[in-house]
Protein backbone atom coordinates (compact mmCIF):
# COMPACT_ATOMS: atom_id res chain seq x y z
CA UNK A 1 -50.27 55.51 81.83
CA UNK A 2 -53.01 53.63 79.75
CA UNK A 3 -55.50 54.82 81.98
CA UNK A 4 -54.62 58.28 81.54
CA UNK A 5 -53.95 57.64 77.71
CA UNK A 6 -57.31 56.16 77.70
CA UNK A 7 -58.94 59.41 79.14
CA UNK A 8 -57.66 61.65 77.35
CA UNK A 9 -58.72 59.66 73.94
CA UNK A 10 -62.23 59.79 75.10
CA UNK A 11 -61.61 63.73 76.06
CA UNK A 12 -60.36 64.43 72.32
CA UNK A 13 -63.17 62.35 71.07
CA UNK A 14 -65.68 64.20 72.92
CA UNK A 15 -64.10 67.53 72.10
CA UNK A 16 -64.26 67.00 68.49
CA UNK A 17 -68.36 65.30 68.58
CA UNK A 18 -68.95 68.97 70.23
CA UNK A 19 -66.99 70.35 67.57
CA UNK A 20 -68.41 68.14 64.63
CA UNK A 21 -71.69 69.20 66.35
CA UNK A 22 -71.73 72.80 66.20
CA UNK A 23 -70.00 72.81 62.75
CA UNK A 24 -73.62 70.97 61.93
CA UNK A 25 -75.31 73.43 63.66
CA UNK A 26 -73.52 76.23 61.93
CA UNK A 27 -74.01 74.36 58.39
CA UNK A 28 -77.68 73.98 59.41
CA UNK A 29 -78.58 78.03 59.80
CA UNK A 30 -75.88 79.25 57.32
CA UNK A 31 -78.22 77.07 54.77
CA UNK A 32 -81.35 78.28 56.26
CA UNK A 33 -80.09 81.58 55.67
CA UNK A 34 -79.35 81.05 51.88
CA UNK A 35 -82.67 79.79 51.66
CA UNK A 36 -84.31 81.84 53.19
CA UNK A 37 -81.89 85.07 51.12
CA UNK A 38 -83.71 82.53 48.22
CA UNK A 39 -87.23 83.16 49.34
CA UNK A 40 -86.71 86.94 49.50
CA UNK A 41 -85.29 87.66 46.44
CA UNK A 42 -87.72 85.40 44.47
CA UNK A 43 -90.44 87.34 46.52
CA UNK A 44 -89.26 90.33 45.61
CA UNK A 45 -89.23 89.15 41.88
CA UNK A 46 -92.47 88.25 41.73
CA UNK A 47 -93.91 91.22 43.61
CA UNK A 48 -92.39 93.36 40.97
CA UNK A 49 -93.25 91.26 38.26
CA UNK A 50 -97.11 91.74 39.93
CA UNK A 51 -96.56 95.07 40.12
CA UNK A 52 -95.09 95.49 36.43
CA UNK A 53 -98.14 93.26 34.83
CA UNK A 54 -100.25 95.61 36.64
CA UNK A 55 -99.05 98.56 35.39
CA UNK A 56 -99.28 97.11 31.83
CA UNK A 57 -102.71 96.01 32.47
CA UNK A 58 -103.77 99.19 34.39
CA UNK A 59 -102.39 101.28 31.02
CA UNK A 60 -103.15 99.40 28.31
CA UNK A 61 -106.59 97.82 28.61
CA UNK A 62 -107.89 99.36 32.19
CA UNK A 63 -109.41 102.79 33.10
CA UNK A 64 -106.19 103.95 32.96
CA UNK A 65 -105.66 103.59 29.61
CA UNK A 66 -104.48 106.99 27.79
CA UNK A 67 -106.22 105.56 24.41
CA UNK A 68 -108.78 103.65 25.71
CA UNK A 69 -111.44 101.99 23.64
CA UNK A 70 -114.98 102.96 24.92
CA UNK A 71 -118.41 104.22 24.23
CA UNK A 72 -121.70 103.18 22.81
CA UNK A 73 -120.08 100.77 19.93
CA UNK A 74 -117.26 98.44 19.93
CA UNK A 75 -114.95 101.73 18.78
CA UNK A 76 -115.95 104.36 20.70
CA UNK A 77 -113.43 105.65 23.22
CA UNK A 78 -114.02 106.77 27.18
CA UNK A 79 -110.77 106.88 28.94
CA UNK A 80 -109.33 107.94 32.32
CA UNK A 81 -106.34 109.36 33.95
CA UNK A 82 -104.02 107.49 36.39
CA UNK A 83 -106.04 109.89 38.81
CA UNK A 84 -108.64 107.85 38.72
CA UNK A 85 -107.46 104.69 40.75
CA UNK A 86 -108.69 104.77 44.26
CA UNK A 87 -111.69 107.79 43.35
CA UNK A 88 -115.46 106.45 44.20
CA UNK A 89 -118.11 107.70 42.57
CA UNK A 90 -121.07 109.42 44.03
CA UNK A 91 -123.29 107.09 46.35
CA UNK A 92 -126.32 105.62 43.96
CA UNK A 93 -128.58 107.31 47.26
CA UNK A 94 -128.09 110.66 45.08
CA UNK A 95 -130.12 109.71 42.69
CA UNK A 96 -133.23 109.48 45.63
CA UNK A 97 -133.96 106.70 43.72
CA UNK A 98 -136.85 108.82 41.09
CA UNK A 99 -137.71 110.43 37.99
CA UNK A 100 -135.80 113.87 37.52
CA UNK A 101 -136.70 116.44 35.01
CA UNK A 102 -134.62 118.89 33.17
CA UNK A 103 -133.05 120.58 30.19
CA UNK A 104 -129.57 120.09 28.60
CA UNK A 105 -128.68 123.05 26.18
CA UNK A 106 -126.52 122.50 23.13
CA UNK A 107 -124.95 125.39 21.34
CA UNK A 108 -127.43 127.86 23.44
CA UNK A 109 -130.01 127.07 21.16
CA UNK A 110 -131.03 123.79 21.25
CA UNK A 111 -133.16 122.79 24.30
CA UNK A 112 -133.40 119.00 24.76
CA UNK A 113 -136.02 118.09 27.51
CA UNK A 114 -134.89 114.82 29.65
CA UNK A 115 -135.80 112.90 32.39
CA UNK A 116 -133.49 110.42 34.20
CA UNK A 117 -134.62 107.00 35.74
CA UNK A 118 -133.22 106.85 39.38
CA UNK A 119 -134.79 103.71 40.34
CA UNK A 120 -133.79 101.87 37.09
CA UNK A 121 -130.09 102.98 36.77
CA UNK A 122 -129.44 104.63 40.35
CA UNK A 123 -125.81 104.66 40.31
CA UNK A 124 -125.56 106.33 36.72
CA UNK A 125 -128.37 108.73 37.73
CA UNK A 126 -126.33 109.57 40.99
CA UNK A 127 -123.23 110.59 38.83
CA UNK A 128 -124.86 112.07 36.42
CA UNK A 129 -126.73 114.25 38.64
CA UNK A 130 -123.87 115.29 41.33
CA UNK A 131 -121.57 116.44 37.58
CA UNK A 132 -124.53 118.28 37.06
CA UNK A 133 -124.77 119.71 40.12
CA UNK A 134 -121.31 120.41 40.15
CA UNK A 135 -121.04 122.11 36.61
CA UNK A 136 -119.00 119.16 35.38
CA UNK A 137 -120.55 119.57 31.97
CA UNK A 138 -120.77 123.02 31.04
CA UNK A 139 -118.80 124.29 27.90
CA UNK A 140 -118.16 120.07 27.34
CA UNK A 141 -118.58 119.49 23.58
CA UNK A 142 -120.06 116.18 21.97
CA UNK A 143 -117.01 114.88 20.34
CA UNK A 144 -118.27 111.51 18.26
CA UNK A 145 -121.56 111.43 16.27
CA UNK A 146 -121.76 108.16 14.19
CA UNK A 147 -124.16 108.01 11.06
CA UNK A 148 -123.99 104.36 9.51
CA UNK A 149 -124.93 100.49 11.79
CA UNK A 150 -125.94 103.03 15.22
CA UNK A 151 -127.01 106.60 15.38
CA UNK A 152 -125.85 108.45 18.48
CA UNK A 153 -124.06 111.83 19.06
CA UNK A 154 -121.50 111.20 21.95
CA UNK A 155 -120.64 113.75 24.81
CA UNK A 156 -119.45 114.77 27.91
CA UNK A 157 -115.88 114.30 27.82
CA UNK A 158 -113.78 117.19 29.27
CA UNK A 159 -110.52 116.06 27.25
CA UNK A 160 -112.79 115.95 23.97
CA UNK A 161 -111.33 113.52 21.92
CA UNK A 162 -113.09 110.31 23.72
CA UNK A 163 -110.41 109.53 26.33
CA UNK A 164 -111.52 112.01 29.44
CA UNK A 165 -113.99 111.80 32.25
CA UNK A 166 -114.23 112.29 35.84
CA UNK A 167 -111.72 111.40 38.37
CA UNK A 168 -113.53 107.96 38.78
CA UNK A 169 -115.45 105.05 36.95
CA UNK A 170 -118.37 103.07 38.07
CA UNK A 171 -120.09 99.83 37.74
CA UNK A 172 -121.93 97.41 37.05
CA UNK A 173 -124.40 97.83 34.06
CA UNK A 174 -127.46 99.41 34.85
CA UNK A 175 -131.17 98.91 33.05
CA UNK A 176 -129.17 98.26 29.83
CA UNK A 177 -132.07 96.51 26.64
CA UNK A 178 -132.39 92.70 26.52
CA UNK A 179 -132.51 93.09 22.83
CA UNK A 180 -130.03 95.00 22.51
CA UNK A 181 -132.33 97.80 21.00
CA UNK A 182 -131.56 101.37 21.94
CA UNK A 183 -135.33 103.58 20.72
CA UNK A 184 -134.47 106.76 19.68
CA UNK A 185 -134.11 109.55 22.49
CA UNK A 186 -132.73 107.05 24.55
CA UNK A 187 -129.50 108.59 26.80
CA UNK A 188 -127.22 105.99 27.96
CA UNK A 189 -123.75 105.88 29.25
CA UNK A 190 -120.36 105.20 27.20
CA UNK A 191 -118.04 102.58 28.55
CA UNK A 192 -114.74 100.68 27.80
CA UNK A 193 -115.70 97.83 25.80
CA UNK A 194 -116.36 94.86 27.40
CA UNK A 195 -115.57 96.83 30.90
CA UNK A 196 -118.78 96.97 32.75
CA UNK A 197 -116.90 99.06 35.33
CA UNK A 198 -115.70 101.83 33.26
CA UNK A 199 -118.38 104.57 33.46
CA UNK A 200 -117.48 107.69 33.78
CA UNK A 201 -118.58 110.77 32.66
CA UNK A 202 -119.24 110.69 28.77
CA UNK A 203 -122.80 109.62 27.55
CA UNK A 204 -124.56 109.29 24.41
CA UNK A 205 -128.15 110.41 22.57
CA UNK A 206 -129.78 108.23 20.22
CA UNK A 207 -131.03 110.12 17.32
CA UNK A 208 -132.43 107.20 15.60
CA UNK A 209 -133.52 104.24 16.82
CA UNK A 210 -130.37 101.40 17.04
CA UNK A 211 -129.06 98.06 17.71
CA UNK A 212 -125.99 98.54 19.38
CA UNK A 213 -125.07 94.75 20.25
CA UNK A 214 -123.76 93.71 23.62
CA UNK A 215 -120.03 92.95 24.27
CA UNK A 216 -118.52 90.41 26.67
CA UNK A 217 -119.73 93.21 29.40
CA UNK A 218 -123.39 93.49 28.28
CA UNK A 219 -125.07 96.18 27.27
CA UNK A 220 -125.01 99.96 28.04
CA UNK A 221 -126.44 101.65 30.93
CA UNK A 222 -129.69 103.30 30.10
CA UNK A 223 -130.23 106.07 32.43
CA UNK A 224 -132.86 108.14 31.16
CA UNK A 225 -134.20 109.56 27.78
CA UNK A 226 -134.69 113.07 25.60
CA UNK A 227 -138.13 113.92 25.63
CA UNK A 228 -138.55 116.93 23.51
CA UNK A 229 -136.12 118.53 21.09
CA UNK A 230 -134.59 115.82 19.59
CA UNK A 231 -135.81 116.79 15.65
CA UNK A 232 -133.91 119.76 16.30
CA UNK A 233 -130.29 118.14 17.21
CA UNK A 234 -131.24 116.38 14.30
CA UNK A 235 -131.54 119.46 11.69
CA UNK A 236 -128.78 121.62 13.78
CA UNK A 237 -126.07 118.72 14.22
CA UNK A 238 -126.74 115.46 12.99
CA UNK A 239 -127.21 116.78 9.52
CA UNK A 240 -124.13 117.89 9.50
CA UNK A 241 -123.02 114.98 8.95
CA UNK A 242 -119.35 114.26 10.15
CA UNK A 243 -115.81 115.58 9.75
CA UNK A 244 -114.26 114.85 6.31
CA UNK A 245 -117.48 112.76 5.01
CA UNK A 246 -116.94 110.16 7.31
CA UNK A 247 -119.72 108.33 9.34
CA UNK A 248 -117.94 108.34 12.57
CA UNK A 249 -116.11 110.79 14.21
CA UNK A 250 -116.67 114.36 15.11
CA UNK A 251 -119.45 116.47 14.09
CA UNK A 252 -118.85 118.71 11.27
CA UNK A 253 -121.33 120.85 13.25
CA UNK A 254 -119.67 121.76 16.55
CA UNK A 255 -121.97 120.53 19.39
CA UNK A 256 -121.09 122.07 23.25
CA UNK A 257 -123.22 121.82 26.24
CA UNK A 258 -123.89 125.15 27.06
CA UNK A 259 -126.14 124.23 30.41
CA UNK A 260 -127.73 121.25 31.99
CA UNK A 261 -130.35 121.79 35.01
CA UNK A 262 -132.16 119.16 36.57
CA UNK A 263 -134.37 118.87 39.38
């Protein structure tokens, strides 16, 4: 009888180290699987926290932005639509990498002669000669004109009030002034300030020489320059002055883009 007694103690014994064992076991992957439920939710979390600062990011400060600040001064506005995220612009080989010639008409009666710099600023050239080519501009109005610290008429937006532009934005600075000196007839491109990236369509004229300074980005992109007909924007615009006396804002004296051709 103590032999049997004996057994079946050690059979009991064993029993229950199997069943201590697998209660482990069990333990073990039930807490695995909390941790692991852990790790996914605080994934999750944070992957919509990403996603949420992104957003924020994307509308308040990015191309994005539906009251954007960007142009030729550290006020000026260039914005883009939510349309624009995942858009490339046109490949800087457009631009052949030359000199083009041509003619952008303001009100119908006001020829300005131009040439644009492909091998300086080939990406802005490229864009600004497949909108061109694509009638982008035509009927677009010059929306800013600034009289007091710089001196440029601003255009090309298709919303018109400074936050409109093509379905895409480009980078980086091209051919932009050491000095930061901008010689009258000089045509450059409007940006987001201090967003090198944020090109799109909208450009401005100088009408008188100016230092426009540079902003955590740089300068602006230079792309080309108005070679004839600039004293008469001058007389048919610019002296205008601008809307309710101010110095910036829009012209008094509409200003649309009736044409551009370029070849």
């Amino acid at each position: 009888m103590a032999r049997s007694t004996s057994t079946s103690e050690r059979e009991a014994r064993e029993r229950l180290r199997r069943y201590q064992a697998r209660q482990t076991l069990h333990e073990s992957r039930t807490a695995r699987r909390v941790r692991d439920n852990i790790g996914a939710v605080i994934a999750l979390v944070v992957v919509a926290a990403v996603a949420t600062i992104g957003q924020i990011v994307y509308f308040s400060a990015g191309p994005g932005a539906p009251e954007p600040v960007a142009s030729a001064s550290p006020s000026p506005s260039s914005g883009a639509s939510d349309e624009a995220e995942g858009a490339q612009p046109p490949s800087p080989e457009v631009s052949e990498f030359r000199e083009w010639s041509g003619t952008m008409t303001i009100n119908e009666s006001i020829p300005l002669e131009l040439t644009l710099d492909g091998m300086a600023a080939p990406q802005a050239v490229a864009s600004f000669v497949q909108l061109t080519q694509d009638g982008f501009y035509d009927g677009l109005t010059c929306h800013r004109l600034t009289t007091s610290g710089i001196f440029v008429l601003q255009c090309g937006d298709p919303v018109g009030d400074g936050t409109g532009g093509p379905d895409y934005r480009y980078g980086p600075i091209e051919n932009a002034p050491a000095d930061d000196v901008y010689p009258a007839g000089t045509l450059a491109m409007a940006r987001q300030g201090g967003d090198g990236a944020s090109m799109g369509s909208q450009f401005f004229i100088v009408y008188e020489e100016s230092t426009i300074p540079s902003d955590a980005a740089g300068g602006y992109t230079v792309l080309g320059e108005i070679t004839g007909g600039l004293e008469a924007l001058i007389d048919e615009v610019v002296a205008g002055g601008v809307e309710g006396g101010a110095t910036d804002g829009r012209p008094a004296t509409a200003a649309t883009i009736t044409s551009i051709t370029i070849e």
